[in-house]
PDB file of N, CA and C in Angstrom:
ATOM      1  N   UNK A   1       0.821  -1.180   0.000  1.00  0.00           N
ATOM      2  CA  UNK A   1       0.000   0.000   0.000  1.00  0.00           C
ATOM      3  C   UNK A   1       0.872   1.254   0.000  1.00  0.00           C
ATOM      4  N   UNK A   2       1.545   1.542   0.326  1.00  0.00           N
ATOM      5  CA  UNK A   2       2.683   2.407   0.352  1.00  0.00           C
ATOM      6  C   UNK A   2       3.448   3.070  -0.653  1.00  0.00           C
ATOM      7  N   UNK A   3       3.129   2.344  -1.612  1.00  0.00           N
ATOM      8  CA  UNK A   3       3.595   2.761  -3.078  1.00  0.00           C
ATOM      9  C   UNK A   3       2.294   3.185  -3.830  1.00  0.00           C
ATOM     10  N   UNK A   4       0.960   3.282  -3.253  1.00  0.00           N
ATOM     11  CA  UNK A   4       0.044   3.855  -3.671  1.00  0.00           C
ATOM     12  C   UNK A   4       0.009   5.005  -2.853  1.00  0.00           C
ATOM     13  N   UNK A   5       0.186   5.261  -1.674  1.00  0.00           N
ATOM     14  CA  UNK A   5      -0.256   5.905  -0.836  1.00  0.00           C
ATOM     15  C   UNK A   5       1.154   6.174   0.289  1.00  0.00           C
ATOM     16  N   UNK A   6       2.470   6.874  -0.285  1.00  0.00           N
ATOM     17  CA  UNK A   6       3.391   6.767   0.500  1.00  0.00           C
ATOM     18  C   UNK A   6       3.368   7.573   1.682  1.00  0.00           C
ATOM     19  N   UNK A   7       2.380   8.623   1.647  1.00  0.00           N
ATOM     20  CA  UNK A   7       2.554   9.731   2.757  1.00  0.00           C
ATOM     21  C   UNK A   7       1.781   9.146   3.910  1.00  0.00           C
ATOM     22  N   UNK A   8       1.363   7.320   4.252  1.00  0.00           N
ATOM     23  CA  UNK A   8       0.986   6.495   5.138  1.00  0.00           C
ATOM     24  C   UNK A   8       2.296   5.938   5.641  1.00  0.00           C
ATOM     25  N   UNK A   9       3.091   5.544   5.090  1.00  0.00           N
ATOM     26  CA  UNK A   9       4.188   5.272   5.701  1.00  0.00           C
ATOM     27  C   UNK A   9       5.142   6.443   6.700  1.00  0.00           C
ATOM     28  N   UNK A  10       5.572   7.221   5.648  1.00  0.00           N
ATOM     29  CA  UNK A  10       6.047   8.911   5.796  1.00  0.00           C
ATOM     30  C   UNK A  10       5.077   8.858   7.251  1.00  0.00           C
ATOM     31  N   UNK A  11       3.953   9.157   7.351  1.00  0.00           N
ATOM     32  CA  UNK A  11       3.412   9.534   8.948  1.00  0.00           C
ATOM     33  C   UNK A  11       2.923   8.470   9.808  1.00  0.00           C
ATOM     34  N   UNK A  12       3.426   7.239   9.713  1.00  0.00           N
ATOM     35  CA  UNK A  12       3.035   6.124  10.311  1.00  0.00           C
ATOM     36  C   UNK A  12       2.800   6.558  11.903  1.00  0.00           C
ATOM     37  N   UNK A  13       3.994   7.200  12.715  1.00  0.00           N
ATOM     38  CA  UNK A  13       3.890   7.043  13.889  1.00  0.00           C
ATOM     39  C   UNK A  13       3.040   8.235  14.002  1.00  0.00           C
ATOM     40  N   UNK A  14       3.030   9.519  13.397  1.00  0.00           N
ATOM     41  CA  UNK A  14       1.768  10.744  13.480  1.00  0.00           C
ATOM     42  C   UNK A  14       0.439   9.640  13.942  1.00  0.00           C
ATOM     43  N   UNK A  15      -0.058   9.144  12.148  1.00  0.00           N
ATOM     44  CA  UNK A  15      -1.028   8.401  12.216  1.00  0.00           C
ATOM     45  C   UNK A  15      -1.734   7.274  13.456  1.00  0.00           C
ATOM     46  N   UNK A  16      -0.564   6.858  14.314  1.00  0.00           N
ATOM     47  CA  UNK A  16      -0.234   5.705  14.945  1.00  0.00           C
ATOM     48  C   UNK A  16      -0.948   6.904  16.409  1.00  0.00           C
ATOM     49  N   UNK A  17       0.033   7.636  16.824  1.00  0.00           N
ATOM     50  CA  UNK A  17      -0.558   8.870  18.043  1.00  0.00           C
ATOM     51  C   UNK A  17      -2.162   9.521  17.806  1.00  0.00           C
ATOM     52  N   UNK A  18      -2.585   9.850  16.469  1.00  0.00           N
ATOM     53  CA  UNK A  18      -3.655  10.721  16.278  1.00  0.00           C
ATOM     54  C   UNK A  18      -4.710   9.246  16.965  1.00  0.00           C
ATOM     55  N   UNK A  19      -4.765   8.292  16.605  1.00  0.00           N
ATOM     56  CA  UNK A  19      -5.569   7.173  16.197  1.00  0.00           C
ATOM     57  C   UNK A  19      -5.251   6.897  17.815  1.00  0.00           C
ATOM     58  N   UNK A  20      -4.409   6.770  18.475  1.00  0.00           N
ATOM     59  CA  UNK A  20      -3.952   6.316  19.911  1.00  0.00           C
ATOM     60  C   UNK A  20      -5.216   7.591  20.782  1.00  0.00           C
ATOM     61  N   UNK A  21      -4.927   8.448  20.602  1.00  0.00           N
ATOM     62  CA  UNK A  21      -5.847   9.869  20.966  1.00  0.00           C
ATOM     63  C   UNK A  21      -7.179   9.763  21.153  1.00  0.00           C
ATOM     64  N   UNK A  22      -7.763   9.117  19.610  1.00  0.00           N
ATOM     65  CA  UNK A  22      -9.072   9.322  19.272  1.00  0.00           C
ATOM     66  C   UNK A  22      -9.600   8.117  20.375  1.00  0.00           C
ATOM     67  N   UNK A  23      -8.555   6.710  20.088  1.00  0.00           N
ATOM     68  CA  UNK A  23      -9.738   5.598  21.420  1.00  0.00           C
ATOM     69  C   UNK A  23      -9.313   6.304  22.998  1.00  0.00           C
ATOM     70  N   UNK A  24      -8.150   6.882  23.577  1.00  0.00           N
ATOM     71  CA  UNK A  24      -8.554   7.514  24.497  1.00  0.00           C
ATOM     72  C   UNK A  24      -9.548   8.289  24.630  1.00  0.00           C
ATOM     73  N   UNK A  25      -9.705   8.983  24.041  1.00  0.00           N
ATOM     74  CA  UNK A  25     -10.910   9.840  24.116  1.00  0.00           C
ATOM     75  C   UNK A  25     -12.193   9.599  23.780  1.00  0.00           C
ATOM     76  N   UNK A  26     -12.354   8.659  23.429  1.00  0.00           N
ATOM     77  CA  UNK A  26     -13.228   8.085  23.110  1.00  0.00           C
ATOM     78  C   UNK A  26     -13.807   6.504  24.491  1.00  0.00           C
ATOM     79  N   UNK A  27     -12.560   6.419  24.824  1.00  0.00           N
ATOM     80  CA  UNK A  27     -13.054   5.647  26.533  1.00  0.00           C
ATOM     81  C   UNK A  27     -13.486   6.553  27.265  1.00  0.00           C
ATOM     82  N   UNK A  28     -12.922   7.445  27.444  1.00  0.00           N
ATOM     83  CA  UNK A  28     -13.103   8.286  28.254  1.00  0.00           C
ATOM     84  C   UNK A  28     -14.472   8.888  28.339  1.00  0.00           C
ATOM     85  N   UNK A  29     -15.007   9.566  27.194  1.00  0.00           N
ATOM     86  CA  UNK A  29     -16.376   9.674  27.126  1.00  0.00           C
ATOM     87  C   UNK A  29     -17.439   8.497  27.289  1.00  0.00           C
ATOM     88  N   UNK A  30     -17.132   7.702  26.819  1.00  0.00           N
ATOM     89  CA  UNK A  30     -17.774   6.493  27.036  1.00  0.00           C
ATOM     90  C   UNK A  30     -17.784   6.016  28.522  1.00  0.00           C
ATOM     91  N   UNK A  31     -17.148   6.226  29.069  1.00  0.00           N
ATOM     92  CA  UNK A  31     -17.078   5.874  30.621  1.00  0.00           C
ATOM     93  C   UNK A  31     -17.480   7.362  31.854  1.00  0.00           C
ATOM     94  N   UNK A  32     -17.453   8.492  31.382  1.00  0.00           N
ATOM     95  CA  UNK A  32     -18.462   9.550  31.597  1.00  0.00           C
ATOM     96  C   UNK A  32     -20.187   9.113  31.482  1.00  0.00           C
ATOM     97  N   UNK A  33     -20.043   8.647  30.235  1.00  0.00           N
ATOM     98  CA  UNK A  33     -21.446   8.231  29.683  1.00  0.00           C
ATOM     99  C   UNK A  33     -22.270   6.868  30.753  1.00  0.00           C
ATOM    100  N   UNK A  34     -21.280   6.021  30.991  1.00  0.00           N
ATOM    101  CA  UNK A  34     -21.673   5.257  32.293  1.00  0.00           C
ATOM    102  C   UNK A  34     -21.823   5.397  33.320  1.00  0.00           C
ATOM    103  N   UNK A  35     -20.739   6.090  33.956  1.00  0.00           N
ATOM    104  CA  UNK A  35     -21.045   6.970  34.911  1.00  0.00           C
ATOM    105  C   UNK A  35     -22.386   7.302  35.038  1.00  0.00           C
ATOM    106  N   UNK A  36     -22.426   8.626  34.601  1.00  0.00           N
ATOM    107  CA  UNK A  36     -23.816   9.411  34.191  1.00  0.00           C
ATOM    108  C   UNK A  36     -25.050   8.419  34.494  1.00  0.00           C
ATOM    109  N   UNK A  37     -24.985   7.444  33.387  1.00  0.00           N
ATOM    110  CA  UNK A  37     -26.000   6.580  33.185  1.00  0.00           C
ATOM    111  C   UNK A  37     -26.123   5.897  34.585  1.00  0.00           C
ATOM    112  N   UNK A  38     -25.638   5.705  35.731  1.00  0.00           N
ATOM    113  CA  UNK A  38     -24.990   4.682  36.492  1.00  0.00           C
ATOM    114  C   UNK A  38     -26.058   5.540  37.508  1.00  0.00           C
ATOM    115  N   UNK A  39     -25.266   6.915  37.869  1.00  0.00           N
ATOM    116  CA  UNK A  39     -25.943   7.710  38.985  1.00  0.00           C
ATOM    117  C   UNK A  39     -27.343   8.028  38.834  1.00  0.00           C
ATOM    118  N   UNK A  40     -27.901   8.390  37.071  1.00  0.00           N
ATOM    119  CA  UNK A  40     -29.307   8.754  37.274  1.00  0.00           C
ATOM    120  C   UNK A  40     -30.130   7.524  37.443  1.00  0.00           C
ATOM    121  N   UNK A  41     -29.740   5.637  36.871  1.00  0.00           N
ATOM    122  CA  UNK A  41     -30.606   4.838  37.296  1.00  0.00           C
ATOM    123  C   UNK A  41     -30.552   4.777  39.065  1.00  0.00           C
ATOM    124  N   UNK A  42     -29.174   5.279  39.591  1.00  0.00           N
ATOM    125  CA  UNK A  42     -29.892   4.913  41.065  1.00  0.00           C
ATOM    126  C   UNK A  42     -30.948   6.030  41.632  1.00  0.00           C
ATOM    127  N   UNK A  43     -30.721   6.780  40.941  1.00  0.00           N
ATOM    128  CA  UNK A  43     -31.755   7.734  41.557  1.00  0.00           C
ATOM    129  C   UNK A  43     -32.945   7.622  40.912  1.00  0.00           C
ATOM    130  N   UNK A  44     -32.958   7.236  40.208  1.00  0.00           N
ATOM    131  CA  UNK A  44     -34.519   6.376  39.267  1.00  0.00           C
ATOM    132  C   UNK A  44     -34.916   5.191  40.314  1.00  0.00           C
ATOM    133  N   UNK A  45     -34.061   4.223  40.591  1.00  0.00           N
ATOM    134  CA  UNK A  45     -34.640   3.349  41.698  1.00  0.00           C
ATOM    135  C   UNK A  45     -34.985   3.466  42.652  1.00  0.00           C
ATOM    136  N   UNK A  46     -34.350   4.602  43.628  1.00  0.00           N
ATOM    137  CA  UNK A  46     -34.714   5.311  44.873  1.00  0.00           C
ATOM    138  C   UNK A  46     -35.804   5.913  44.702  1.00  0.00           C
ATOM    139  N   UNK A  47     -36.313   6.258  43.669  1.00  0.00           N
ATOM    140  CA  UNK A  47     -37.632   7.133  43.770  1.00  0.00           C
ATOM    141  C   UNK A  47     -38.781   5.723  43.008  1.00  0.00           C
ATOM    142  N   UNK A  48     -38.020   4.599  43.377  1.00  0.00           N
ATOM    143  CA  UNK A  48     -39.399   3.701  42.699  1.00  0.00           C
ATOM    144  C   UNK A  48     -39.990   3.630  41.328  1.00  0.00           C
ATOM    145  N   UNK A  49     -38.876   4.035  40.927  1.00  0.00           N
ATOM    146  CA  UNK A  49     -39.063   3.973  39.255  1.00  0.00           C
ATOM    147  C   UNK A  49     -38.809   3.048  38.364  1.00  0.00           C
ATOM    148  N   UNK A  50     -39.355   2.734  37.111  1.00  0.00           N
ATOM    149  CA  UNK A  50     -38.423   1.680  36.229  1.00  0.00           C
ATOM    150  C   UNK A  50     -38.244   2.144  34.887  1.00  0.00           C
ATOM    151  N   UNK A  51     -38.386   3.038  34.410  1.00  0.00           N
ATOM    152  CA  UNK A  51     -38.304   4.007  33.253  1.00  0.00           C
ATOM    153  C   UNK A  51     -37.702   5.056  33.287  1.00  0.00           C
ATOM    154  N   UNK A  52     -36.244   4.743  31.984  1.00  0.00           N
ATOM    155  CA  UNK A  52     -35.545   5.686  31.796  1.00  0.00           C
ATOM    156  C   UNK A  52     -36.088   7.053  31.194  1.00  0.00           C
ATOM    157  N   UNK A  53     -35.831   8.412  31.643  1.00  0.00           N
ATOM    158  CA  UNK A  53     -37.070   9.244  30.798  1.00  0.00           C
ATOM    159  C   UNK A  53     -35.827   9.296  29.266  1.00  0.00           C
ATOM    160  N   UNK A  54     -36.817  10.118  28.548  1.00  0.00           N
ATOM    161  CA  UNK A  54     -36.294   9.795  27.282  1.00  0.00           C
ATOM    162  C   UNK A  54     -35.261  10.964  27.244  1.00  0.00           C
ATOM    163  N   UNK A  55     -35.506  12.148  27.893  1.00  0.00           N
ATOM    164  CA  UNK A  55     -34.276  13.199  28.102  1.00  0.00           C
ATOM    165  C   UNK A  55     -33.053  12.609  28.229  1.00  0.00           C
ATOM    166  N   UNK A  56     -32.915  11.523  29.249  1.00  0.00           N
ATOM    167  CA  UNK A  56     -31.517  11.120  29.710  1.00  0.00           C
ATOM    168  C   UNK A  56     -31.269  10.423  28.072  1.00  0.00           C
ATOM    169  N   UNK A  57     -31.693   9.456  27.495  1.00  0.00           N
ATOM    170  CA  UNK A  57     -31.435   8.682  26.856  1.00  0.00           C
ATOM    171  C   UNK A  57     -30.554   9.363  25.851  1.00  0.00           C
ATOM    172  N   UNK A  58     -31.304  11.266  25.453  1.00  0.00           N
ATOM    173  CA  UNK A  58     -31.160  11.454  24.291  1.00  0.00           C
ATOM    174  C   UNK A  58     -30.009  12.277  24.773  1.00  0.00           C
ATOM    175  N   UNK A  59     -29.913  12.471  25.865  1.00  0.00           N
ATOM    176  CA  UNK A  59     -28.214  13.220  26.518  1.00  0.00           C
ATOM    177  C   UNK A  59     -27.003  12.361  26.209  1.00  0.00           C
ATOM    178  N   UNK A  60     -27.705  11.162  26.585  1.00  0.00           N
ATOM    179  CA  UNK A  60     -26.340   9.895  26.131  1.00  0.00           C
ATOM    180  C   UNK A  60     -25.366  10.048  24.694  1.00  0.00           C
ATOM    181  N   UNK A  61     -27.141   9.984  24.051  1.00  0.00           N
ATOM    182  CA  UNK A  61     -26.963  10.181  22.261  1.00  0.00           C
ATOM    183  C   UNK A  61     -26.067  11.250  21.954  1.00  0.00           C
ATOM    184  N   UNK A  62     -26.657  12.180  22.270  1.00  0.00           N
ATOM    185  CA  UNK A  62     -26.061  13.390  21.567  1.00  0.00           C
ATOM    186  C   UNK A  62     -24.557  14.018  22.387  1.00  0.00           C
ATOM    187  N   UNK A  63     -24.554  14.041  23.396  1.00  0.00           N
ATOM    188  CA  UNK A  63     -23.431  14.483  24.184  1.00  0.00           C
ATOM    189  C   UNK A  63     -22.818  13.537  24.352  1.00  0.00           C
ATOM    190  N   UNK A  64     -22.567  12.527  24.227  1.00  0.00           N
ATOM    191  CA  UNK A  64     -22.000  10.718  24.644  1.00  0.00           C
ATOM    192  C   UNK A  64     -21.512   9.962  23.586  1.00  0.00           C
ATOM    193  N   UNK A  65     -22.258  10.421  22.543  1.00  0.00           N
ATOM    194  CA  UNK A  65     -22.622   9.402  21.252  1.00  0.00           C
ATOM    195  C   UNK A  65     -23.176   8.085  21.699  1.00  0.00           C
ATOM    196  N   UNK A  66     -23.960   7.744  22.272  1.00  0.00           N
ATOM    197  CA  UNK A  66     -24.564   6.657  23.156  1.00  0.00           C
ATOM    198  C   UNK A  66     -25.679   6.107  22.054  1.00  0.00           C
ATOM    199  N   UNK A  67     -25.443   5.457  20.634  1.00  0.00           N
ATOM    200  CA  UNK A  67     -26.491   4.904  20.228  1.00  0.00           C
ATOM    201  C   UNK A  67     -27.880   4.005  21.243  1.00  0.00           C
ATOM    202  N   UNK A  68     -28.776   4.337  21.005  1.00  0.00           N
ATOM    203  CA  UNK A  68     -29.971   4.052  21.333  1.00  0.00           C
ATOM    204  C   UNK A  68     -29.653   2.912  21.776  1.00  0.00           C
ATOM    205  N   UNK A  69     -29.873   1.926  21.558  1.00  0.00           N
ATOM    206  CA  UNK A  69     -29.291   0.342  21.644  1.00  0.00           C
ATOM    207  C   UNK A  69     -28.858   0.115  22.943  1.00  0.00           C
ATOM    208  N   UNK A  70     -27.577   1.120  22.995  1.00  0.00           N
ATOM    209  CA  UNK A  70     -26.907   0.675  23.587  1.00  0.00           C
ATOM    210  C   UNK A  70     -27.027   0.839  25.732  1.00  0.00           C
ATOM    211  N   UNK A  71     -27.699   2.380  25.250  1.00  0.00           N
ATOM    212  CA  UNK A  71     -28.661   2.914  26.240  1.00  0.00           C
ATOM    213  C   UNK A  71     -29.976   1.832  26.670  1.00  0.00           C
ATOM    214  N   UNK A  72     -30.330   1.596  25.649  1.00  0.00           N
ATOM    215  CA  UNK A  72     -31.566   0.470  25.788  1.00  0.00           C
ATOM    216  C   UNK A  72     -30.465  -0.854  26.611  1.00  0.00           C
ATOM    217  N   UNK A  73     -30.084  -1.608  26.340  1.00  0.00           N
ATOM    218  CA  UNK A  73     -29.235  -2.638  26.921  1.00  0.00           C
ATOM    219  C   UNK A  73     -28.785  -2.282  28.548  1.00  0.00           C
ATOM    220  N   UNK A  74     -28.380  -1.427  28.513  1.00  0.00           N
ATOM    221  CA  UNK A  74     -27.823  -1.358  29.666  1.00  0.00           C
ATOM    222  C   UNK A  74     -28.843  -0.604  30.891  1.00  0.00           C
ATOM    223  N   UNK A  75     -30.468   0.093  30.145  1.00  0.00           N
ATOM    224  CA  UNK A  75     -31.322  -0.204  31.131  1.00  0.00           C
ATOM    225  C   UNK A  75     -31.845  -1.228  31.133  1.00  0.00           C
ATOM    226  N   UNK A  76     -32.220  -2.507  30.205  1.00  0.00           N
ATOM    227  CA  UNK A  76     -32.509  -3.782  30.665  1.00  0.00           C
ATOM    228  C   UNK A  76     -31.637  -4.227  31.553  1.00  0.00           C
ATOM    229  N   UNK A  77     -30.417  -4.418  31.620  1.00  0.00           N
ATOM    230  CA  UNK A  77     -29.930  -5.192  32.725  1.00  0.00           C
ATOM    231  C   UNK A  77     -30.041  -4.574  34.147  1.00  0.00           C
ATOM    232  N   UNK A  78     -30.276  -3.325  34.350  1.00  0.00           N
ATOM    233  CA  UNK A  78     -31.194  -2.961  35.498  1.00  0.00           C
ATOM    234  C   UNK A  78     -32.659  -2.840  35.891  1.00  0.00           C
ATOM    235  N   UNK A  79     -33.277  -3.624  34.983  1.00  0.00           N
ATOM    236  CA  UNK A  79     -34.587  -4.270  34.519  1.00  0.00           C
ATOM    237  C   UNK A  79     -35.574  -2.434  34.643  1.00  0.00           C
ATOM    238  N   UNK A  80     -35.067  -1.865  33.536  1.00  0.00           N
ATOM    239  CA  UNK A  80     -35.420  -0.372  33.712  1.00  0.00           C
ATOM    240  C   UNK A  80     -35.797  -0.715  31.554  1.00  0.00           C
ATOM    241  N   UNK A  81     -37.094   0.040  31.156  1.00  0.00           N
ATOM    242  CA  UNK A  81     -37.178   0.133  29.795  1.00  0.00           C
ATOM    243  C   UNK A  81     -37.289   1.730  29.948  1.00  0.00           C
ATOM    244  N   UNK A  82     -37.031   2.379  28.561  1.00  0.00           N
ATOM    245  CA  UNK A  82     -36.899   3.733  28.194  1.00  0.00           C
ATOM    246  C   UNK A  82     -38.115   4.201  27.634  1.00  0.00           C
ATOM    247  N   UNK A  83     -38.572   5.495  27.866  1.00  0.00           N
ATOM    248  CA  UNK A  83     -39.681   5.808  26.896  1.00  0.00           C
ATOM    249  C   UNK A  83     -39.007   6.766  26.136  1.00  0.00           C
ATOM    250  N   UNK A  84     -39.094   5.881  25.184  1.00  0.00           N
ATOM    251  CA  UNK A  84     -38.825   5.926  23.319  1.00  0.00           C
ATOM    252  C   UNK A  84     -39.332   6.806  22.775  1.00  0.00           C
ATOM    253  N   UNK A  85     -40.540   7.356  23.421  1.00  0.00           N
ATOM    254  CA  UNK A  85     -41.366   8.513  22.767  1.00  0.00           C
ATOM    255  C   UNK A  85     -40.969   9.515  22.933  1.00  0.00           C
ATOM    256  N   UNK A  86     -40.358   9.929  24.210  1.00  0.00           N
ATOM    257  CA  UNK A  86     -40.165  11.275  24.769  1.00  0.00           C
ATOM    258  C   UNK A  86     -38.290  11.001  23.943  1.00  0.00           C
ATOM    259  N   UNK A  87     -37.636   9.950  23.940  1.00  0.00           N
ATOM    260  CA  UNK A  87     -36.488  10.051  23.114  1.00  0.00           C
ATOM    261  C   UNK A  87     -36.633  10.687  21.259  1.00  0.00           C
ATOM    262  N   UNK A  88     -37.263   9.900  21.031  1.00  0.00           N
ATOM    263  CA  UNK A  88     -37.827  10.366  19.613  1.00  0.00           C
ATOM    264  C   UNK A  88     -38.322  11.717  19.290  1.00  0.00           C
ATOM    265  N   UNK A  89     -39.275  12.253  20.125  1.00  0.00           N
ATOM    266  CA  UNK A  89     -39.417  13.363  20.620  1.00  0.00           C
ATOM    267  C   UNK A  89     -38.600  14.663  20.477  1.00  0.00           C
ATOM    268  N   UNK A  90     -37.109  14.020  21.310  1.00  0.00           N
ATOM    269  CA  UNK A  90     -36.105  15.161  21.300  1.00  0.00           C
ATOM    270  C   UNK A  90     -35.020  14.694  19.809  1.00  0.00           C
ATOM    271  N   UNK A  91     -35.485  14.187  19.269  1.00  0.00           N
ATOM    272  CA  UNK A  91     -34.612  13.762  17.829  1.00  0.00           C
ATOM    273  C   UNK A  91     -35.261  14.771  16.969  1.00  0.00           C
ATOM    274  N   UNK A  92     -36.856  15.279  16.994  1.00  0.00           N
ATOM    275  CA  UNK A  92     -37.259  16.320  16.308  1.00  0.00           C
ATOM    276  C   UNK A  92     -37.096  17.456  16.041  1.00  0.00           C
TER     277      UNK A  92
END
C-alpha cells in the first residue's frame, strides 16, 4: 500500500498517536457516559421507578454518542425500559 499511498508510511507514527488519541478519548467519554447513566438509574430506583425518561437517553446520544441500543441494553440489565417517545421526541 505504500507505493500507492506513500505519505501512510512517511506519517506512520503521526497516524499511529492521532488514532492512539481518538480511542482515548473516546473511553473516556464512554465511561463519563456510564457513569452518568450509572448515577441517574440509582436515583430512578430510589424514587421507585423503572423508566428511563427519554431526556436522559437522548443526553447519552447526543453528548455521549450513546447509540440508542446501547442505552436500551444497559437499562434492561437494570430491569429499567426507556420511553422511546419522549427520546424520539427530542430527535425532532
Amino acid at each position: 500500500m505504500s507505493d500507492i499511498f506513500p505519505e501512510l508510511q512517511e506519517k506512520e507514527s503521526l497516524i499511529y498517536e492521532v488514532l492512539l488519541d481518538e480511542e482515548q478519548t473516546f473511553e473516556r467519554t464512554l465511561q463519563r457516559g456510564v457513569d452518568r447513566f450509572t448515577k441517574e438509574i440509582g436515583k430512578l430506583k430510589a424514587a421507585g421507578k423503572n423508566v428511563v425518561p427519554g431526556s436522559l437517553a437522548f443526553f447519552l446520544f447526543e453528548a455521549m454518542g450513546f447509540p440508542f441500543d446501547l442505552t436500551e441494553l444497559m437499562a434492561e440489565e437494570h430491569g429499567f425500559t426507556i420511553d422511546k417517545d419522549a427520546f424520539d421526541a427530542k430527535l425532532k
